[in-house]
Protein backbone atom coordinates (compact mmCIF):
# COMPACT_ATOMS: atom_id res chain seq x y z
CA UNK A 1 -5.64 -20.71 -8.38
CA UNK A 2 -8.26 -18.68 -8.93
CA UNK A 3 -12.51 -19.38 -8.14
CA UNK A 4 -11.82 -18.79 -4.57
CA UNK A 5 -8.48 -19.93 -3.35
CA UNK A 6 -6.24 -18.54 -0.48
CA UNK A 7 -3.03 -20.40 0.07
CA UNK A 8 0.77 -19.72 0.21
CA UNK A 9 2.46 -19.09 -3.06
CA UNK A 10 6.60 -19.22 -4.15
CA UNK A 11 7.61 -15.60 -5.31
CA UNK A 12 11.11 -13.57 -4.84
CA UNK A 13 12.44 -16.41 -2.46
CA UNK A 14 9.66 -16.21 0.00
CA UNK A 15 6.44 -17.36 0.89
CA UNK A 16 3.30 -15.52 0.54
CA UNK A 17 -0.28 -15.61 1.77
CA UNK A 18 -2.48 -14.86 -1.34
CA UNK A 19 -6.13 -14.66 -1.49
CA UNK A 20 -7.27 -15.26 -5.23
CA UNK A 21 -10.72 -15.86 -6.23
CA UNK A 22 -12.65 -14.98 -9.26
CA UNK A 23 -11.93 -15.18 -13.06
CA UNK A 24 -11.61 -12.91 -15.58
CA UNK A 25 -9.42 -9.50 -15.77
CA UNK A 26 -7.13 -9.56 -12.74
CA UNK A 27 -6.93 -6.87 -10.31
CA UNK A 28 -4.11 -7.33 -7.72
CA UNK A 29 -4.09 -5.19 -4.24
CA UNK A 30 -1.79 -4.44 -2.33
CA UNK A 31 -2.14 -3.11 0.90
CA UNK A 32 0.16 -0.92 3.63
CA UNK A 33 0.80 -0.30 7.61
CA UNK A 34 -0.34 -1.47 9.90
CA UNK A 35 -2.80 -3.94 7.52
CA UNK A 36 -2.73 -7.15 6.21
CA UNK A 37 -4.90 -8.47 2.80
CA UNK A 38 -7.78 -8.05 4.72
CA UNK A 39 -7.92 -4.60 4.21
CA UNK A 40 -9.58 -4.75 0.96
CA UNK A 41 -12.37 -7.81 2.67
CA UNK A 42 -14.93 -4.94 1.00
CA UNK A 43 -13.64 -4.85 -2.22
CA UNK A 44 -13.15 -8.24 -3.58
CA UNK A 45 -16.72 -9.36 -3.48
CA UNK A 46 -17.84 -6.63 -5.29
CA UNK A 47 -14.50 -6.95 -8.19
CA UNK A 48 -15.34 -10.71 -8.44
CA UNK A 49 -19.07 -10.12 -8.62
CA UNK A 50 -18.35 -7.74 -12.19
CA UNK A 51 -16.30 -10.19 -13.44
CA UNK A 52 -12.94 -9.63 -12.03
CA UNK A 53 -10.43 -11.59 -10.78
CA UNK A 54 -9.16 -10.22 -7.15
CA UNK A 55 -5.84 -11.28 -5.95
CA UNK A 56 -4.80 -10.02 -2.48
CA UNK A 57 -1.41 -10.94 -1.07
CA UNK A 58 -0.27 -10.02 2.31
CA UNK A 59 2.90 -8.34 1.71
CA UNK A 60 6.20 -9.23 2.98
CA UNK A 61 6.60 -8.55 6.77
CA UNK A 62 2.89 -8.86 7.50
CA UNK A 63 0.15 -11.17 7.97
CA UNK A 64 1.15 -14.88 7.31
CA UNK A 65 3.51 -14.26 4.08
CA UNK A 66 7.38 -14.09 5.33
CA UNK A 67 9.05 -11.78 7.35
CA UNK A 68 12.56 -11.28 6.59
CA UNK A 69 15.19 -10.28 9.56
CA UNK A 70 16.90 -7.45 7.62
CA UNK A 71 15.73 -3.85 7.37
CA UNK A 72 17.59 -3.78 3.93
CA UNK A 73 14.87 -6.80 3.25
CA UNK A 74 11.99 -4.14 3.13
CA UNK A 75 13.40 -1.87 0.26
CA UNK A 76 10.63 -0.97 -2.03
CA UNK A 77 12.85 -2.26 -5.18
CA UNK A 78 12.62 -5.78 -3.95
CA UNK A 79 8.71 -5.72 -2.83
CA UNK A 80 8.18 -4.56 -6.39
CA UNK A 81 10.00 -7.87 -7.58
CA UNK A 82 7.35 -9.39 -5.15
CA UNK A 83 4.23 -8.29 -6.70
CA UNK A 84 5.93 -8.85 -9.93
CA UNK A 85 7.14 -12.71 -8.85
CA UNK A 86 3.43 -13.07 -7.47
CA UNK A 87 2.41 -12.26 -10.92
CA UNK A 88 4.64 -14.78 -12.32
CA UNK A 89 3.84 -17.76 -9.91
CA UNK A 90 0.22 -17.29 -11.03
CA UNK A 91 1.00 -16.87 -14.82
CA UNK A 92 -0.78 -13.62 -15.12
CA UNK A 93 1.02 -11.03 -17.40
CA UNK A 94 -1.06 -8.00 -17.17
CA UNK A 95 -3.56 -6.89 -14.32
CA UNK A 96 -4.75 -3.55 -13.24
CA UNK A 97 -3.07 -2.53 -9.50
CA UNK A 98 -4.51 -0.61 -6.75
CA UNK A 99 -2.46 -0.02 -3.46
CA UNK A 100 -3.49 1.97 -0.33
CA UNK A 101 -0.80 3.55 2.02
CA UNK A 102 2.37 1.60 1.47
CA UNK A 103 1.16 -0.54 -1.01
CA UNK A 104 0.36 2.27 -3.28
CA UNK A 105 3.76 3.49 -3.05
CA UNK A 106 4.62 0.00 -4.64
CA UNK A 107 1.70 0.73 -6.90
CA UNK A 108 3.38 3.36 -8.22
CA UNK A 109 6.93 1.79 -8.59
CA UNK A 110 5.75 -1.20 -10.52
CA UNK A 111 3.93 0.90 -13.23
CA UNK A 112 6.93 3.30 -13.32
CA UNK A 113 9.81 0.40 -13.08
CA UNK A 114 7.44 -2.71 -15.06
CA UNK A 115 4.93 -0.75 -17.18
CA UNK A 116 4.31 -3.90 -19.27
CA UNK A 117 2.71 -5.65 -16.20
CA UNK A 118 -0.12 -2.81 -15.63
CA UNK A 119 -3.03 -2.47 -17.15
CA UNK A 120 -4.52 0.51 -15.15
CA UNK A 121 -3.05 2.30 -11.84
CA UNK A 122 -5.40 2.83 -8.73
CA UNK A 123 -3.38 4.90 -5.92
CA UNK A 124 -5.59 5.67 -2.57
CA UNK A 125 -3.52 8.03 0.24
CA UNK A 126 -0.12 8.27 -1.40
CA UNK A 127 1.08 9.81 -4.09
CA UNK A 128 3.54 8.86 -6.86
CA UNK A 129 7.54 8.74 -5.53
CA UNK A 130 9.24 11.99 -6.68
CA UNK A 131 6.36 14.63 -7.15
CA UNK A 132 6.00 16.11 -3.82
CA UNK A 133 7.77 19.69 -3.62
CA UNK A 134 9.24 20.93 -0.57
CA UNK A 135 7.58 19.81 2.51
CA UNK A 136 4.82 22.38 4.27
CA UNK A 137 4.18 22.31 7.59
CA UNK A 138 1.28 20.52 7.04
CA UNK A 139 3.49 17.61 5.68
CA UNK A 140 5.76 17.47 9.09
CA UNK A 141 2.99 17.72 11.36
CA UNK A 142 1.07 14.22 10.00
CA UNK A 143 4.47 12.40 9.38
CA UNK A 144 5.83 13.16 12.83
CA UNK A 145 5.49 9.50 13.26
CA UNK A 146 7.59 8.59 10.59
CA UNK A 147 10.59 9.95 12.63
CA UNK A 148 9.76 7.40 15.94
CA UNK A 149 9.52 4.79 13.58
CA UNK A 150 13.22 5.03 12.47
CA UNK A 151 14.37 4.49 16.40
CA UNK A 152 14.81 0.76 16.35
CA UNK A 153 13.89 -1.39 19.18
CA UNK A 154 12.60 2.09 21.24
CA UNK A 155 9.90 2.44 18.57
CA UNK A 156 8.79 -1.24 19.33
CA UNK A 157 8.81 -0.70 23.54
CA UNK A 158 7.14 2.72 23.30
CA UNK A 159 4.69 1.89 20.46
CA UNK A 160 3.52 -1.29 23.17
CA UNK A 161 3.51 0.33 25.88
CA UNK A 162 0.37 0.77 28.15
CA UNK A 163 -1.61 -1.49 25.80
CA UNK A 164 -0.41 -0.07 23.21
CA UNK A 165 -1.63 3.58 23.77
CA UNK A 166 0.52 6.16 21.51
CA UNK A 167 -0.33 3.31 18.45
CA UNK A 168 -4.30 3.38 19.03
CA UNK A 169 -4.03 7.43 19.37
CA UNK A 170 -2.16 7.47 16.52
CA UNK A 171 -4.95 5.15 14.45
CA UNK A 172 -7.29 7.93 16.07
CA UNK A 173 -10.39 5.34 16.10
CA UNK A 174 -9.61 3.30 13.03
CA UNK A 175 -12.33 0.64 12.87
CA UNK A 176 -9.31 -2.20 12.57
CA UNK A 177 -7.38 -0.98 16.06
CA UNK A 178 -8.22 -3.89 17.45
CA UNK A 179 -7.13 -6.10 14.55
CA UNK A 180 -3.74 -4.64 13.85
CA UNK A 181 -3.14 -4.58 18.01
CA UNK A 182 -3.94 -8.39 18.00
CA UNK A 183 -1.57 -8.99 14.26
CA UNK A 184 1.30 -6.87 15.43
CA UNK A 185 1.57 -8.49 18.69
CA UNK A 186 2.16 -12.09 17.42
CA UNK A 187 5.83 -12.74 17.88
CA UNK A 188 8.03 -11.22 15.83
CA UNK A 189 5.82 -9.14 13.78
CA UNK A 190 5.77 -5.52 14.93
CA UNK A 191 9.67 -4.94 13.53
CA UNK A 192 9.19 -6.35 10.12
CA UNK A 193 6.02 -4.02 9.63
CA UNK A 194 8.10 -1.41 10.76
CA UNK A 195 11.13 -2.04 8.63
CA UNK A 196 9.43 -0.72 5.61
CA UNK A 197 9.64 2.72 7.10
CA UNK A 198 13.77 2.00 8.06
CA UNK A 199 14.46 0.90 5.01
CA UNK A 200 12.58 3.07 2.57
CA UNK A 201 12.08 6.47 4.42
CA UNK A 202 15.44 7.88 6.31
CA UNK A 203 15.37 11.63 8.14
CA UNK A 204 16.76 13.02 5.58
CA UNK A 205 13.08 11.68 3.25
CA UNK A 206 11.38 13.74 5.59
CA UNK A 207 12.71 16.96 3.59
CA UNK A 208 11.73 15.73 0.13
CA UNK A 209 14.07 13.97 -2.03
CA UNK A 210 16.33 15.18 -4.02
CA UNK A 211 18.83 14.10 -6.77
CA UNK A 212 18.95 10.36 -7.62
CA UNK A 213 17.84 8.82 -10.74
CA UNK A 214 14.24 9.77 -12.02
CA UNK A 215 11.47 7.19 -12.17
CA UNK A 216 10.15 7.10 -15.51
CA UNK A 217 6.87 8.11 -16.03
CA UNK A 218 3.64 5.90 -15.49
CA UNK A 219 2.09 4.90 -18.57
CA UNK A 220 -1.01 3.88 -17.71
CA UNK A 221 -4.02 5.36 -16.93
CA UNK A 222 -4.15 6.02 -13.74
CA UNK A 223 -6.92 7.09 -10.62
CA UNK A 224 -5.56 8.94 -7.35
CA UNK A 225 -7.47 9.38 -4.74
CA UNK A 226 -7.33 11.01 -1.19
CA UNK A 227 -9.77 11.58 1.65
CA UNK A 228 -10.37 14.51 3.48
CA UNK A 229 -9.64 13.16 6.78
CA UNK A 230 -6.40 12.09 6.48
CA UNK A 231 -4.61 12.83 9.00
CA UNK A 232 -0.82 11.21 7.65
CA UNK A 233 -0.96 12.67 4.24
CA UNK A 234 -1.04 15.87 2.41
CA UNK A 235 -3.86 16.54 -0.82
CA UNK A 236 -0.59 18.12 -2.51
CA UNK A 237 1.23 14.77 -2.69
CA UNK A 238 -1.61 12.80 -4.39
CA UNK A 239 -2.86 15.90 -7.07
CA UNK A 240 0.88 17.19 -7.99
CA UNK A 241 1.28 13.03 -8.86
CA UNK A 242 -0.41 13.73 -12.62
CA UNK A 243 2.87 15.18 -13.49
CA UNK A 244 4.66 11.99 -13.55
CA UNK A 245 1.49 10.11 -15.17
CA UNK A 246 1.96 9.93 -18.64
CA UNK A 247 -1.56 7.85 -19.59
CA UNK A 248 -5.07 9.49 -18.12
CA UNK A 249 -4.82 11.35 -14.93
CA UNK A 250 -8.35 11.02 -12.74
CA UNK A 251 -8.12 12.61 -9.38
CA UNK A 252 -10.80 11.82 -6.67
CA UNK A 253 -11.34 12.88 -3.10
CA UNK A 254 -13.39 11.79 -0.75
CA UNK A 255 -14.45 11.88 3.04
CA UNK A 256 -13.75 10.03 5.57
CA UNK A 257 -10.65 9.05 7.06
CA UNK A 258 -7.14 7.50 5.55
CA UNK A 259 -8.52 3.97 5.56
CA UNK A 260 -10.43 4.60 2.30
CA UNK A 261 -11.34 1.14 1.38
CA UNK A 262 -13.26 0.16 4.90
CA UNK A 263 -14.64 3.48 5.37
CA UNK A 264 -15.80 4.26 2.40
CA UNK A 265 -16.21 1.21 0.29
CA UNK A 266 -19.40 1.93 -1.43
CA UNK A 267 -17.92 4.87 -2.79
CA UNK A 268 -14.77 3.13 -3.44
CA UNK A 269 -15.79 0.29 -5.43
CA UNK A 270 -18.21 2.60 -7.89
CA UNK A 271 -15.01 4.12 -8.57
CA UNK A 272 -12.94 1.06 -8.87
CA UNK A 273 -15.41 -0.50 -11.03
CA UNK A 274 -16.06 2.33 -13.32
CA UNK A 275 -12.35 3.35 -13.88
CA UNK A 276 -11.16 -0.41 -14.14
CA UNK A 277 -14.40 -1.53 -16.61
């Protein structure tokens, strides 16, 4: 692949829809909820135009890659053997990740849980699994959505209901509405995108974690960065993350709201291309 190509690829037992063009250094990215690939549409012209290569899947449950039935399907310790397995069907040992939102969580994972595969670590909106303290008030007040989320089946009616109202106030304006309104109501695709909060964040997430096995640290160098205007995530999650960085810690915020890379792509893909060159 490579120069251009989008087709389904073989990876972890399922099928996924990968956009690959360019040469050189790879740079996958992965996105989160409610997007598909085409969240990054801003970024990969300007990557492959310095010389990188850009490979975007869709990730499992969303877009045109496969959605499992299973909530257990959507744990984050098998989407990491996705990105990893994507890496493998395309022979590519190394590349430098950057995840937004849910994909950044699996960002994180796979440079804690495969460091050999990363070359540098981009995370936009969330920060790394395990540094968050306590949560403040703050915190509960942007994830109250988290908690409708886990209600299976009422989630899905109430989420729909009067085209879709509670989901576009909850997007407050995002310039994709439309788009994820149109993706999520193909059959069969609003639970699977929803699954990755069922499987990955129970109530009891919504008081920090505690005990369990500690990730090890990230060893590469690695680039968080939060906007202003985010209303679903706290500053404190992304800057207390350099604790469990063990390479370079960078720490950017911007404006704008929490869809970083189609709000503010300009300023997105100086930074991408300066931290990643």
């Amino acid at each position: 692949m490579g120069a251009g190509l989008t087709e389904l690829i073989e990876a972890n037992g399922l099928q996924f829809y990968v956009r690959d063009e360019g040469s050189g250094t790879p740079v996958i990215l992965l996105h989160g909820f409610p997007d598909t690939g085409d969240l990054w549409r801003k970024q990969v012209p300007a990557l492959v135009q310095q010389g990188f290569r850009a490979i975007v899947p869709d990730m499992r449950g969303r877009g045109r890659s496969s959605k499992p039935d299973a909530v257990s399907d959507y744990r984050l310790s098998s989407i990491v053997r996705d990105v990893t397995g994507i890496l493998d069907t395309l022979r590519i040992e190394r590349a430098h990740v950057v995840g937004h939102d849910w994909g950044a969580g699996v960002a994180w994972l796979v440079a804690a849980l495969a460091p050999e595969r990363v070359d540098r670590l981009v995370a936009i909106s969330v920060g790394a699994p395990g540094a968050a303290a306590r949560p403040t008030l703050e915190a509960f007040q942007k994830g109250w959505y988290r908690l409708l989320f886990l209600f299976e089946g009422v989630a899905e009616e109430v989420i729909q209901r009067d085209d879709w109202y509670l989901f576009r106030l909850f997007l407050a304006g995002a310039q994709d509405t439309d788009a994820y309104v149109k993706t999520l109501s193909e059959p069969g695709a609003l639970t699977p995108a929803l699954n990755w909060y069922r499987a990955n964040l129970p109530v009891q997430a919504l008081f920090g974690r505690t005990g369990g096995p500690q990730l090890p640290m990230v060893k590469a160098d690695t680039l968080g960065i939060w906007s202003a205007g985010d209303l679903y995530l706290t500053e404190e999650a992304m800057t207390r993350s350099e604790q469990r960085v063990q390479g370079r810690w960078r720490y950017e915020q911007l404006g704008g709201s929490h869809w970083v890379p189609i709000d503010q792509p300009d300023r997105l893909n100086r930074l991408l291309l300066e931290f990643l060159s």
